[in-house]
Protein backbone atom coordinates (compact mmCIF):
# COMPACT_ATOMS: atom_id res chain seq x y z
CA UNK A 1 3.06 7.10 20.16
CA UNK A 2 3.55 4.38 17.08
CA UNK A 3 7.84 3.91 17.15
CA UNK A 4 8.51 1.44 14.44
CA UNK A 5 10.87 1.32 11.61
CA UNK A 6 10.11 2.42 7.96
CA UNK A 7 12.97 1.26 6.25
CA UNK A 8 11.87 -2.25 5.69
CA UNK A 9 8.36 -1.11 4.64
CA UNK A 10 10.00 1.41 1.84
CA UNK A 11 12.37 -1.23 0.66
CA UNK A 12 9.28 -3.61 0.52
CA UNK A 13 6.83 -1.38 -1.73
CA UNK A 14 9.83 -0.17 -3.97
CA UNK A 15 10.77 -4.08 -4.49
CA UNK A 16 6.97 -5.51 -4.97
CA UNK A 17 6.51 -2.41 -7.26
CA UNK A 18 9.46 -2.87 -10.11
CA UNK A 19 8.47 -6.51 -9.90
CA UNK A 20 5.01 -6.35 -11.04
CA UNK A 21 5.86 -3.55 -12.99
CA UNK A 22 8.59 -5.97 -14.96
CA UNK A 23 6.57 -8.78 -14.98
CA UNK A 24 4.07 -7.24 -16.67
CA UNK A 25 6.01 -5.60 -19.31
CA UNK A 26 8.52 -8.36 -19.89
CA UNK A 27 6.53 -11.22 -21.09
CA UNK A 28 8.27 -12.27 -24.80
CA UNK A 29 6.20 -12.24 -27.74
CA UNK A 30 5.91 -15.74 -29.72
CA UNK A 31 5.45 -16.35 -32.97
CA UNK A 32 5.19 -19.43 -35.34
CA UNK A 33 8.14 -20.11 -36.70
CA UNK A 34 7.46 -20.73 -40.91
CA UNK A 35 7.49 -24.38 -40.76
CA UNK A 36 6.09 -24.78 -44.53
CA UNK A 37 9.27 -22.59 -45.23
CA UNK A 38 11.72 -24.59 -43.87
CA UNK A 39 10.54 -27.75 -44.87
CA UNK A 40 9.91 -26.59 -48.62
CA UNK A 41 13.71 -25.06 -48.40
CA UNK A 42 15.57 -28.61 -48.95
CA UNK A 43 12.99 -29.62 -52.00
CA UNK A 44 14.35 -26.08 -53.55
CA UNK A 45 17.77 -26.79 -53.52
CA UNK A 46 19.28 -27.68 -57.00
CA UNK A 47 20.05 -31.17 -57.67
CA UNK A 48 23.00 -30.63 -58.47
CA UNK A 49 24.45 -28.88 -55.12
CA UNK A 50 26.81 -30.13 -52.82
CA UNK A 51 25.70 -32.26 -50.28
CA UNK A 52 25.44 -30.34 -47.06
CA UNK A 53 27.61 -30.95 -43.97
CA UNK A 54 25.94 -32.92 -41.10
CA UNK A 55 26.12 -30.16 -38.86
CA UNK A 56 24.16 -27.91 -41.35
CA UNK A 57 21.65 -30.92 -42.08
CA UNK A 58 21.33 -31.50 -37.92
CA UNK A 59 21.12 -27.37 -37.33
CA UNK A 60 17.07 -27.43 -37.79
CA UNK A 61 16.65 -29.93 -35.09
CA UNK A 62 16.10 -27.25 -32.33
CA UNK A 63 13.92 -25.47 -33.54
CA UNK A 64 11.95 -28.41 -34.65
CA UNK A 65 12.26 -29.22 -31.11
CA UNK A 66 10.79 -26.85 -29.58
CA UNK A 67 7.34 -27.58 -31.47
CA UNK A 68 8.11 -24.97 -34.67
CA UNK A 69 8.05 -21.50 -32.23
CA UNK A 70 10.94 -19.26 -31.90
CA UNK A 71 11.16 -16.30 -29.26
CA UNK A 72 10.84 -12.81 -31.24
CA UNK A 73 12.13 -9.50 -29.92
CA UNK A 74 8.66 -7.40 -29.02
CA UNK A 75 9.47 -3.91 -30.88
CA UNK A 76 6.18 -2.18 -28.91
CA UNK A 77 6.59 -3.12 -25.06
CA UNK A 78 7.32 -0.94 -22.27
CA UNK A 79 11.18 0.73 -23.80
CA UNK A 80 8.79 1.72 -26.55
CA UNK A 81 6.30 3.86 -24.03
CA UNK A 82 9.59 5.00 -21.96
CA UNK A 83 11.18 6.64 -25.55
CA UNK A 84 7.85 8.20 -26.58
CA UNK A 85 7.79 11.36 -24.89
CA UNK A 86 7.31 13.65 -22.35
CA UNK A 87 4.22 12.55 -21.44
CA UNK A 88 4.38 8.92 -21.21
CA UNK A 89 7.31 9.35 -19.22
CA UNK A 90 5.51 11.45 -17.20
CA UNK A 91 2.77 9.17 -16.57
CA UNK A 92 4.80 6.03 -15.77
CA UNK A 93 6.90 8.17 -13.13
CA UNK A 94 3.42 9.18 -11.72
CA UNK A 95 1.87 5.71 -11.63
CA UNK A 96 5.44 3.96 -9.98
CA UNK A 97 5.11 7.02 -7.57
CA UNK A 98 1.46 5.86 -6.64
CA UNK A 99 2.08 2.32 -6.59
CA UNK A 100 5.60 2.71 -4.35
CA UNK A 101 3.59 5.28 -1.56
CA UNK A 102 0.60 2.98 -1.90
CA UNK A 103 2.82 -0.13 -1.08
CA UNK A 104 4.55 1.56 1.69
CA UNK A 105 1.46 2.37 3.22
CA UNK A 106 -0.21 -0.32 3.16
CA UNK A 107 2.62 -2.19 4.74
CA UNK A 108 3.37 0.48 7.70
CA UNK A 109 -0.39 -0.03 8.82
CA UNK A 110 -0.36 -3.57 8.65
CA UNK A 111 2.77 -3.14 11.35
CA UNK A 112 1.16 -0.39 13.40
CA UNK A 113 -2.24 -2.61 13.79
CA UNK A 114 -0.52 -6.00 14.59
CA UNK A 115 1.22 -3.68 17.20
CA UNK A 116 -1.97 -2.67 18.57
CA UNK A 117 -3.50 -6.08 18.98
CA UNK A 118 -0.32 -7.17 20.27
CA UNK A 119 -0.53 -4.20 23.01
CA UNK A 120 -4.28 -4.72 23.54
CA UNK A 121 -3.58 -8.71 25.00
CA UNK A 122 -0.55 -7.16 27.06
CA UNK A 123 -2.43 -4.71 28.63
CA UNK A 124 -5.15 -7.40 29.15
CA UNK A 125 -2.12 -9.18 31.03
CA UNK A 126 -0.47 -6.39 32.72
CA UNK A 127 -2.29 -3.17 33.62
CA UNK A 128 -4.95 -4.29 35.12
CA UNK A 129 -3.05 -6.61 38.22
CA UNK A 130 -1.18 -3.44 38.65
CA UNK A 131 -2.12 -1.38 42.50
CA UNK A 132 -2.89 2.32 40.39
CA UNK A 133 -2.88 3.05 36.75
CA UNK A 134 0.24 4.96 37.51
CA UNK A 135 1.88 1.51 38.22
CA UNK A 136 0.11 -0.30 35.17
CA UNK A 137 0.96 2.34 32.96
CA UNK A 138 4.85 1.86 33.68
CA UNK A 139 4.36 -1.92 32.69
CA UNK A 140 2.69 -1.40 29.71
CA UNK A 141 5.26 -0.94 26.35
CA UNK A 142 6.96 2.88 25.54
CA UNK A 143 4.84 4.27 22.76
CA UNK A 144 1.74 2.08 23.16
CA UNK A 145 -1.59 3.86 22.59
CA UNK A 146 -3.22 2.66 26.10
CA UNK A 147 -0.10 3.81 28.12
CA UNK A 148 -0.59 7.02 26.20
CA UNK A 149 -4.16 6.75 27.23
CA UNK A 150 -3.77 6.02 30.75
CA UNK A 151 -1.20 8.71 31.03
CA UNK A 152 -2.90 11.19 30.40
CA UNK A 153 -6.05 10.46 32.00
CA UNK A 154 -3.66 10.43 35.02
CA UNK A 155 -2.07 13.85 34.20
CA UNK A 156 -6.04 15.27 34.00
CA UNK A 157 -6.53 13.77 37.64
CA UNK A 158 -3.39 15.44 38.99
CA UNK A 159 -3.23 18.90 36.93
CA UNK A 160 -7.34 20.02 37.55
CA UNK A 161 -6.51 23.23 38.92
CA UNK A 162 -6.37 26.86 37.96
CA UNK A 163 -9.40 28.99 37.73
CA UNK A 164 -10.69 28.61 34.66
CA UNK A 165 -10.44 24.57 34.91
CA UNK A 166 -12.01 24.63 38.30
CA UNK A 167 -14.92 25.73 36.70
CA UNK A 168 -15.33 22.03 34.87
CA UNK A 169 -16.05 19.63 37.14
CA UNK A 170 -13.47 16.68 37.44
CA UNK A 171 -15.26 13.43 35.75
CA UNK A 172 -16.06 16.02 32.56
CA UNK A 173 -12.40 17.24 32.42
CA UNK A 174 -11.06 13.93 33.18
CA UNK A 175 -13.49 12.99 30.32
CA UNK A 176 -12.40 15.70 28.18
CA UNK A 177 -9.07 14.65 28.31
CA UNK A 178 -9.03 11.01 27.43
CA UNK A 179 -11.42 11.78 24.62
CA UNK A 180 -8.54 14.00 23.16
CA UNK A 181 -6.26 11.13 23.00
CA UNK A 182 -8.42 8.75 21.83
CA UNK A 183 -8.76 10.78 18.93
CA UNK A 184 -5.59 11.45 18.38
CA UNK A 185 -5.09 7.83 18.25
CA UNK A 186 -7.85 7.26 15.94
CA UNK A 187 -5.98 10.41 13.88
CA UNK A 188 -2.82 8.14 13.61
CA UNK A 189 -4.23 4.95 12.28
CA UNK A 190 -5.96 6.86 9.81
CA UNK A 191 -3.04 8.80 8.59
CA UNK A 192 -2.56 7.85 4.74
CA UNK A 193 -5.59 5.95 3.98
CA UNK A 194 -6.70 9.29 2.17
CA UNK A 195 -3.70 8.73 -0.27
CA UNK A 196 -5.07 4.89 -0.54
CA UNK A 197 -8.25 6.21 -1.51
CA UNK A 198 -7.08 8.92 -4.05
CA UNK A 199 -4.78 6.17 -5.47
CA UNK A 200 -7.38 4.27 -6.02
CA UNK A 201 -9.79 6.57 -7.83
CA UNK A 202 -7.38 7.91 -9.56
CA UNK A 203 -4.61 5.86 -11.16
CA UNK A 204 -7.05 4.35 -14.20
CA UNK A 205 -7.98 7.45 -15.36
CA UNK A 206 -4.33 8.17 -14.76
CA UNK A 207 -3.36 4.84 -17.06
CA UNK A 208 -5.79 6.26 -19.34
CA UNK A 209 -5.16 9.68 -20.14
CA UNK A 210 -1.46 7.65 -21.37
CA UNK A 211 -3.57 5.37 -23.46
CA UNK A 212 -5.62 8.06 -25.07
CA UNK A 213 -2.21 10.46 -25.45
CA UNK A 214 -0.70 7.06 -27.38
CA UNK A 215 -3.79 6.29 -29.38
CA UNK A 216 -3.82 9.78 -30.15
CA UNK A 217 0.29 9.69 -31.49
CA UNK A 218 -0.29 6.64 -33.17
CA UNK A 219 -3.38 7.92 -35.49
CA UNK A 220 -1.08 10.84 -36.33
CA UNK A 221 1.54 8.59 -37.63
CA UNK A 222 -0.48 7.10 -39.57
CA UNK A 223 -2.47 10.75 -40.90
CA UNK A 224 1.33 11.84 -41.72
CA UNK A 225 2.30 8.87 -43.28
CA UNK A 226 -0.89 7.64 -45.18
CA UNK A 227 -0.14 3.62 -44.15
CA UNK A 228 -2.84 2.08 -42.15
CA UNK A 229 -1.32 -1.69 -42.34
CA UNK A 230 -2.29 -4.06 -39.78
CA UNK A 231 1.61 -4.04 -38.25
CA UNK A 232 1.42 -0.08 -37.92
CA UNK A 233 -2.11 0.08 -35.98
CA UNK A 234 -1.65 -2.94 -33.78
CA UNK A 235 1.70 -2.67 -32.41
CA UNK A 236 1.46 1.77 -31.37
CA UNK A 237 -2.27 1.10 -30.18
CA UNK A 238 -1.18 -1.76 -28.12
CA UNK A 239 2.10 -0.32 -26.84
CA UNK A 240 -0.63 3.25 -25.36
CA UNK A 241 -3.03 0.32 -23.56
CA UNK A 242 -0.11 -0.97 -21.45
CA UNK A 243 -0.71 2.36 -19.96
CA UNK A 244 -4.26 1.04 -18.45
CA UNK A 245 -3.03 -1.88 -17.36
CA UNK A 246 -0.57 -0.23 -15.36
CA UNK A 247 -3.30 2.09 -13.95
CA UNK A 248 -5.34 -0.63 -13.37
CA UNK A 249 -2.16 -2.45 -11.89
CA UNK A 250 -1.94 0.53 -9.62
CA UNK A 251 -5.61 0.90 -8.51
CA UNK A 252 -6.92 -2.57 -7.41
CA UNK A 253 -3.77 -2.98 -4.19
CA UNK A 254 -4.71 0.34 -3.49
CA UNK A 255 -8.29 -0.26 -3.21
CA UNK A 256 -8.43 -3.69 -1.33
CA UNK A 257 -5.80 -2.43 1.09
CA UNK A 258 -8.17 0.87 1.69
CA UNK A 259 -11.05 -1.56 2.27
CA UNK A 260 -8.93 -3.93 4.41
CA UNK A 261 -7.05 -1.29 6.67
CA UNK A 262 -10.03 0.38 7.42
CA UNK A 263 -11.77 -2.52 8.96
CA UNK A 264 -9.06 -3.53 10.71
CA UNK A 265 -8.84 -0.05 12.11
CA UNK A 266 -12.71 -0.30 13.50
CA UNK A 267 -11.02 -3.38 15.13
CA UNK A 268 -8.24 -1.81 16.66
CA UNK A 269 -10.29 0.88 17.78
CA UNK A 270 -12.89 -0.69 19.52
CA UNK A 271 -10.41 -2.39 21.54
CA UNK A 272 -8.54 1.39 22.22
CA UNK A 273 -12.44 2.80 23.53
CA UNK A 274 -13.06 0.10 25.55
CA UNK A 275 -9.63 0.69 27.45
CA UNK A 276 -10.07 4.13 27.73
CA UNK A 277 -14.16 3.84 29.00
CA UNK A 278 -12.47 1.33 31.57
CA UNK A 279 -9.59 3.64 32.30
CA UNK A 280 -12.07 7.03 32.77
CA UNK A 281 -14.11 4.77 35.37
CA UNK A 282 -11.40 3.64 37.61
CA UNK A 283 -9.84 7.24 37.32
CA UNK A 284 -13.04 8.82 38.32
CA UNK A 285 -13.61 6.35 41.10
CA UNK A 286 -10.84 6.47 42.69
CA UNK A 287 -10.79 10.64 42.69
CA UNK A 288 -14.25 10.83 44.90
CA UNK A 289 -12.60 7.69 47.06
CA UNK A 290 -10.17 10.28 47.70
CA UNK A 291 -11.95 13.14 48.05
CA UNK A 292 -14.42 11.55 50.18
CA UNK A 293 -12.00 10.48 52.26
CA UNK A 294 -10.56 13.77 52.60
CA UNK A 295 -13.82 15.49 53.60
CA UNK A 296 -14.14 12.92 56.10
CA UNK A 297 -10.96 13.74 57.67
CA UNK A 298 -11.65 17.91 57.52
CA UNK A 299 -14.73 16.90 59.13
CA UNK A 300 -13.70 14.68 61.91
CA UNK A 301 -11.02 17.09 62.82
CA UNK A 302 -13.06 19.88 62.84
């Protein structure tokens, strides 16, 4: 019923993942580079050195240039998390997981509802100039929901036989019918919002159970080794919150594309009902035209 192509969708969600995931994680730390240092340095030297080449005088100049900061390898950042364990690797598989299916998702449905809309203005177009919904079904696209629709309200018209269905009156089983596949396509645009939703719920407690299990390794480091300096809490405490960032990361797409898909679904399907109410009254009308018409017949030739 929905015939599109995944592959672009996948390669999307993979690519926007491990770009906000390294964009995040990335980011150089800055530091003031010891200006009263260097500038005290020369006044130290003994008087009677050698003079200095140019080259060595002129080799300050950059970093003067640049306002007296230098660019300083971050020791805690996200290869930290990766090499501390089991668990944190654990976690940041689960979370790129989450993010990557959420992605994917969220992209598919965005293609399967612009489909729909798309389909709902050519049937607008199309079926409805056509002689029978047979014919206007054959115009409409392969794998559209309202040629799916139509069809099979056309198949109840033309299979209502056997004993058991001849106890159900035609407009009920014709009714029965289209109901079925309206809810089957209802079924399909929903499919995966569920994950959206569990995503979302989910990934910041996700993010921090990895926080607490870092907090938790970093206290013990410092238990074992009895140093509680400033530059051995920071740097292990702030390496386990990257882990709630990435939950949080995780969560908020999930959540606004939850929120967003589902009201464009409502959309989509009010658009799919009103088709199918149309399609049920022309199917129904035209089945006592003919029966009518065929009663009138038995009778004038009896």
């Amino acid at each position: 019923m929905f015939k599109n192509t995944r592959l672009s969708a996948v390669l999307a969600a993979v690519l926007f993942s491990v770009t906000a995931a390294t964009a995040l994680v990335s980011a150089p730390a800055m530091a003031d580079a010891p200006a009263s240092a260097a500038a005290s340095a020369p006044a130290a030297a003994p008087a009677d050195a050698p003079a200095a080449p140019a080259a060595d005088a002129a080799a300050p100049a950059p970093a003067a240039a640049h306002g007296g900061k230098e660019e300083v390898e971050n020791p805690f950042g996200f290869a930290a998390v990766w090499a501390g364990g089991f668990v944190p690797r654990a976690t940041l598989i689960i979370l790129a997981l989450m993010s990557m299916g959420s992605w994917y998702i969220i992209i598919t449905k965005l293609i399967d509802q612009q489909k729909i809309f798309k389909q709902s203005k050519e049937t607008s177009a199309k079926f409805w100039k056509a002689s029978s919904i047979a014919a206007g079904s054959s115009q409409l696209t392969e794998g559209s929901p309202f040629r799916f629709i139509a069809e099979t309200g056309t198949k109840a018209t033309s299979h209502h036989d056997g004993a058991l269905l001849e106890q159900i009156d035609l407009s009920t089983w014709v009714t029965m019918s289209i109901q079925r596949a309206v809810d089957k396509v209802q079924s399909r645009l929903a499919d995966g919002l569920s994950f959206l939703a569990t995503v979302g719920s989910t990934s910041p407690f996700i993010g921090l159970f990895g926080t607490v299990w870092g907090i938790y390794g970093a206290l013990t480091n410092i238990g074992m080794t009895g140093n509680a300096s400033i530059d051995k809490v920071a740097g292990p405490v702030g390496e386990a919150l990257i882990m709630t960032a990435l939950g949080l990361l995780v969560a908020v797409p999930a959540v606004l594309g939850y929120n967003w898909l589902v009201r464009r679904n409502k959309t989509a399907m009010e658009d799919v009902r009103s088709f199918s109410a149309d399609v049920h009254s022309v199917l129904i009308s035209g089945a006592m035209s003919t029966s009518q018409a065929g009663a009138a017949a038995a009778k004038k030739i009896g």
